[in-house]
N, C-alpha and C. Protein backbone atom coordinates (compact mmCIF):
# COMPACT_ATOMS: atom_id res chain seq x y z
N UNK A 1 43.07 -62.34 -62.27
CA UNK A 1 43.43 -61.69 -61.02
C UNK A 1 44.90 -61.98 -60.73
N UNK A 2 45.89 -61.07 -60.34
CA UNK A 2 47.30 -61.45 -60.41
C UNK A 2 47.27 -61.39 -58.66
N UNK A 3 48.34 -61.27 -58.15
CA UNK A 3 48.61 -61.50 -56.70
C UNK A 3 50.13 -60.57 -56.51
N UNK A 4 50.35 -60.08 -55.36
CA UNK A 4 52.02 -59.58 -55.04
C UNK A 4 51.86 -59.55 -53.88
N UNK A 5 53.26 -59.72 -53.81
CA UNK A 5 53.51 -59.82 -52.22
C UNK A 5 54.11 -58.67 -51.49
N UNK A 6 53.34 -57.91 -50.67
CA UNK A 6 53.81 -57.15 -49.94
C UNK A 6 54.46 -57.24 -48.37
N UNK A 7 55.71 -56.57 -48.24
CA UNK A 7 55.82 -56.17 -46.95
C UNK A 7 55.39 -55.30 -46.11
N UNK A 8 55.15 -55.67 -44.94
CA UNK A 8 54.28 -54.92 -44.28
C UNK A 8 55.04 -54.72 -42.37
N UNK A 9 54.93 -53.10 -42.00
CA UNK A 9 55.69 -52.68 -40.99
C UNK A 9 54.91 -52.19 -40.18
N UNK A 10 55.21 -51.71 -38.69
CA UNK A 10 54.25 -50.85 -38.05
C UNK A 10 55.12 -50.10 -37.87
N UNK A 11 54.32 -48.87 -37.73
CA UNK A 11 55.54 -47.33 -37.72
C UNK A 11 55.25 -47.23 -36.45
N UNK A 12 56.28 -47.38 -35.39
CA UNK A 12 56.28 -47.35 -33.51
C UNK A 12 55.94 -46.09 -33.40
N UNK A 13 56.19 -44.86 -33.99
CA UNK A 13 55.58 -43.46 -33.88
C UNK A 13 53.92 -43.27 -34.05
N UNK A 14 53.38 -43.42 -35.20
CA UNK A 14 52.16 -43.31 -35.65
C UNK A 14 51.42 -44.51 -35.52
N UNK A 15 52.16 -45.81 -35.42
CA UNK A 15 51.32 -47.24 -35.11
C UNK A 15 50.17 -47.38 -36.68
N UNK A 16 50.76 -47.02 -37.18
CA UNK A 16 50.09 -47.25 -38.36
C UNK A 16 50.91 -48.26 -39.53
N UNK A 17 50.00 -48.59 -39.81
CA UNK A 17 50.60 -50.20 -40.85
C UNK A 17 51.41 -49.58 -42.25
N UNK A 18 52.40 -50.30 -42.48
CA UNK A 18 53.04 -49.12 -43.84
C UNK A 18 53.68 -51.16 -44.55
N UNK A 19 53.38 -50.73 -46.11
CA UNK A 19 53.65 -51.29 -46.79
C UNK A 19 53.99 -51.05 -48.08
N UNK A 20 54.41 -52.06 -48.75
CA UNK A 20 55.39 -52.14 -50.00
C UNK A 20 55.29 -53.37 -50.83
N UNK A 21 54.98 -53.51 -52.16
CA UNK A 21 55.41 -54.49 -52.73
C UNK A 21 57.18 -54.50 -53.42
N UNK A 22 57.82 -55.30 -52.76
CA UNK A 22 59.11 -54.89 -53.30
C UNK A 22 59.22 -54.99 -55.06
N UNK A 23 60.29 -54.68 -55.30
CA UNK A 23 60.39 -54.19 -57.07
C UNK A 23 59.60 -53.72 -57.45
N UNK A 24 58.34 -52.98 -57.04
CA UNK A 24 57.46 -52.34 -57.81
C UNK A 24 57.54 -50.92 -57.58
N UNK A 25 57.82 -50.34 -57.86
CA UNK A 25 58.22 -48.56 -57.65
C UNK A 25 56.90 -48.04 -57.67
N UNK A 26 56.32 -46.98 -56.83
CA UNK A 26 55.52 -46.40 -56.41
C UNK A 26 54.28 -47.72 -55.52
N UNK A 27 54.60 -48.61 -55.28
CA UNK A 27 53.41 -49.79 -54.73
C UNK A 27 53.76 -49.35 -53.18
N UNK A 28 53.73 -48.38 -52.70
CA UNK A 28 52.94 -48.51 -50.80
C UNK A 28 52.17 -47.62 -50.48
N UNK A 29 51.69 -48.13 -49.29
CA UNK A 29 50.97 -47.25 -48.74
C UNK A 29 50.90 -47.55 -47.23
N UNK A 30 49.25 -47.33 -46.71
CA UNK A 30 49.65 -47.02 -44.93
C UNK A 30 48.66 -47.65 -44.84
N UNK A 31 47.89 -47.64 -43.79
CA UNK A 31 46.30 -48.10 -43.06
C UNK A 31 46.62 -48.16 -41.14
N UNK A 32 45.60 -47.65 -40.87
CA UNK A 32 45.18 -48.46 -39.22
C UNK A 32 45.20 -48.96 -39.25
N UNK A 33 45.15 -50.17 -40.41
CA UNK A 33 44.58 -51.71 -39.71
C UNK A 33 45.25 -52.59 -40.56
N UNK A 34 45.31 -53.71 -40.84
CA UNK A 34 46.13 -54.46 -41.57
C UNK A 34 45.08 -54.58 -43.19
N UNK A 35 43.54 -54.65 -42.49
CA UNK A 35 42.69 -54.66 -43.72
C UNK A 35 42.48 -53.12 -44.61
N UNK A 36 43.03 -51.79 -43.94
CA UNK A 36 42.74 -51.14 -44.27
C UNK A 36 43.88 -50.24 -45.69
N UNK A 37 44.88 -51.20 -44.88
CA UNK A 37 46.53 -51.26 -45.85
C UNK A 37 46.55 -52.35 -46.81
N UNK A 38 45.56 -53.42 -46.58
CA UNK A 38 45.39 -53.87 -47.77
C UNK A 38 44.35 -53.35 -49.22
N UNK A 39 43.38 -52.60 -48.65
CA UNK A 39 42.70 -51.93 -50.15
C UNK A 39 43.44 -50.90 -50.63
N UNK A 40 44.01 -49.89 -49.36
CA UNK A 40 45.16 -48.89 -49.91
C UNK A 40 46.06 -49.76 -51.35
N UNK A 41 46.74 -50.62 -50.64
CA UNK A 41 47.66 -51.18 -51.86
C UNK A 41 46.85 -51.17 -52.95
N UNK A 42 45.81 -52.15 -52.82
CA UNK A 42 45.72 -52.62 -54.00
C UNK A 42 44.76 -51.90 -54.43
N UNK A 43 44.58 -50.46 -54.27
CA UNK A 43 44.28 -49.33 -55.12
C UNK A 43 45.19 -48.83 -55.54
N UNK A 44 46.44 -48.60 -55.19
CA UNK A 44 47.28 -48.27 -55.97
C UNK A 44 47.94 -48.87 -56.50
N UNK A 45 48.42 -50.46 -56.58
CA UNK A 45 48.30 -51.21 -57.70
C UNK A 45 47.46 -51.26 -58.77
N UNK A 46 46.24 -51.45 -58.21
CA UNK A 46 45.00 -50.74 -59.78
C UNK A 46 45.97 -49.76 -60.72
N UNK A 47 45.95 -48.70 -59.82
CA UNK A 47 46.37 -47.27 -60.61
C UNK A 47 47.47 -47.54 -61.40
N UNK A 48 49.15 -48.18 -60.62
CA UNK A 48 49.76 -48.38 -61.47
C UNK A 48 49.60 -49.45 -62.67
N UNK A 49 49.01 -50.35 -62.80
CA UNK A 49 48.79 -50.96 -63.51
C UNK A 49 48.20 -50.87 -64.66
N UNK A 50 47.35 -49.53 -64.87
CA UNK A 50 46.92 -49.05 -65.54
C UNK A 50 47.75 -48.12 -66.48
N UNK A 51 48.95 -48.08 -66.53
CA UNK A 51 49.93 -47.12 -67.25
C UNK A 51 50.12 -48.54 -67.90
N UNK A 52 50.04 -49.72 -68.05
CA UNK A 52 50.56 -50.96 -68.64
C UNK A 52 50.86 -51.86 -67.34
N UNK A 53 51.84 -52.73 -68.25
CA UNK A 53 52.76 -53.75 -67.58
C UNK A 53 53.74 -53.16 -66.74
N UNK A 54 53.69 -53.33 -65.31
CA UNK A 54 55.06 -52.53 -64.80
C UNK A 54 56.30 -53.30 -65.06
N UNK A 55 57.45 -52.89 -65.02
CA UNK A 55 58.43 -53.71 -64.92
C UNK A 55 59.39 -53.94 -63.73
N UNK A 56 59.19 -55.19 -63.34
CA UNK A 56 59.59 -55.50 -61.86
C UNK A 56 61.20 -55.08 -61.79
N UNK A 57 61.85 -53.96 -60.65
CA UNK A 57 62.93 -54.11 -61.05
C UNK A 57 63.65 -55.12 -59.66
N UNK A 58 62.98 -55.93 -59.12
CA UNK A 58 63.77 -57.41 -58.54
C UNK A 58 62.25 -58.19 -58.30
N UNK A 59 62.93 -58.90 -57.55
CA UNK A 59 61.77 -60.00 -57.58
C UNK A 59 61.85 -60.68 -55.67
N UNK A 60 60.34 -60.63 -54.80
CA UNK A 60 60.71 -60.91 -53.67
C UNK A 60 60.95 -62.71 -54.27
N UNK A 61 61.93 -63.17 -52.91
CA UNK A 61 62.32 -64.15 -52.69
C UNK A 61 61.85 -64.73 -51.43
N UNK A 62 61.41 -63.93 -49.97
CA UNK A 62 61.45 -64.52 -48.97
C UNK A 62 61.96 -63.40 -47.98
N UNK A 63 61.64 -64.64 -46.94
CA UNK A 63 62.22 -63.87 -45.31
C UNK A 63 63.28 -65.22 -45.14
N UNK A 64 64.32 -64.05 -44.16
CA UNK A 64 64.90 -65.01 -43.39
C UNK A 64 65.63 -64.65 -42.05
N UNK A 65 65.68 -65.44 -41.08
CA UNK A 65 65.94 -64.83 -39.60
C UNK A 65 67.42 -64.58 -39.71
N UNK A 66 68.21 -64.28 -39.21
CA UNK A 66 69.52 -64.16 -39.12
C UNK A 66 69.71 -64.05 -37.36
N UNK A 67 70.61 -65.09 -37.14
CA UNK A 67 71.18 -65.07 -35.49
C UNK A 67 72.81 -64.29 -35.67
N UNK A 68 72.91 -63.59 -34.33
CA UNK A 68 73.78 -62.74 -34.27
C UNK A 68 74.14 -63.44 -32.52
N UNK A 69 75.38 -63.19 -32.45
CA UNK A 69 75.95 -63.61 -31.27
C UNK A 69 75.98 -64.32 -29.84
C-alpha cells in the first residue's frame, strides 16, 4: 500500500473540497466532504497508477506560514 500527500482547498463558490497530490499530473479531484475527496483521489490514483510507475515531477516538502507586515 503506498501513501501521498495531498493538498486539499475549499472552493468559497461551490464549498466543495478540491484536491491535489502535488508532482503528480492528473492526481485531483473534488468531494462534499473531506471523506468523499478522499476516495475520489484515490480512485484516480488507482487509475493513474495503472499506466505504470508515475514519475513524480517534484516532491511535497511541507507547509509553511509566512508573516507579512
Amino acid at each position: 500500500m503506498r501513501k501521498f500527500t495531498a493538498i486539499i482547498e475549499r472552493c468559497p463558490d461551490t464549498g466543495l473540497y478540491v484536491g491535489y497530490v502535488p508532482g503528480l499530473p492528473g492526481a485531483h479531484s473534488q468531494g462534499q466532504t473531506i471523506d468523499e475527496l478522499n476516495a475520489n483521489l484515490a480512485e484516480v490514483i488507482e487509475l493513474l497508477l495503472q499506466d505504470g510507475e508515475p514519475e513524480l515531477e517534484s516532491e511535497f516538502v511541507g507547509t509553511q506560514t509566512v508573516q507579512v507586515g
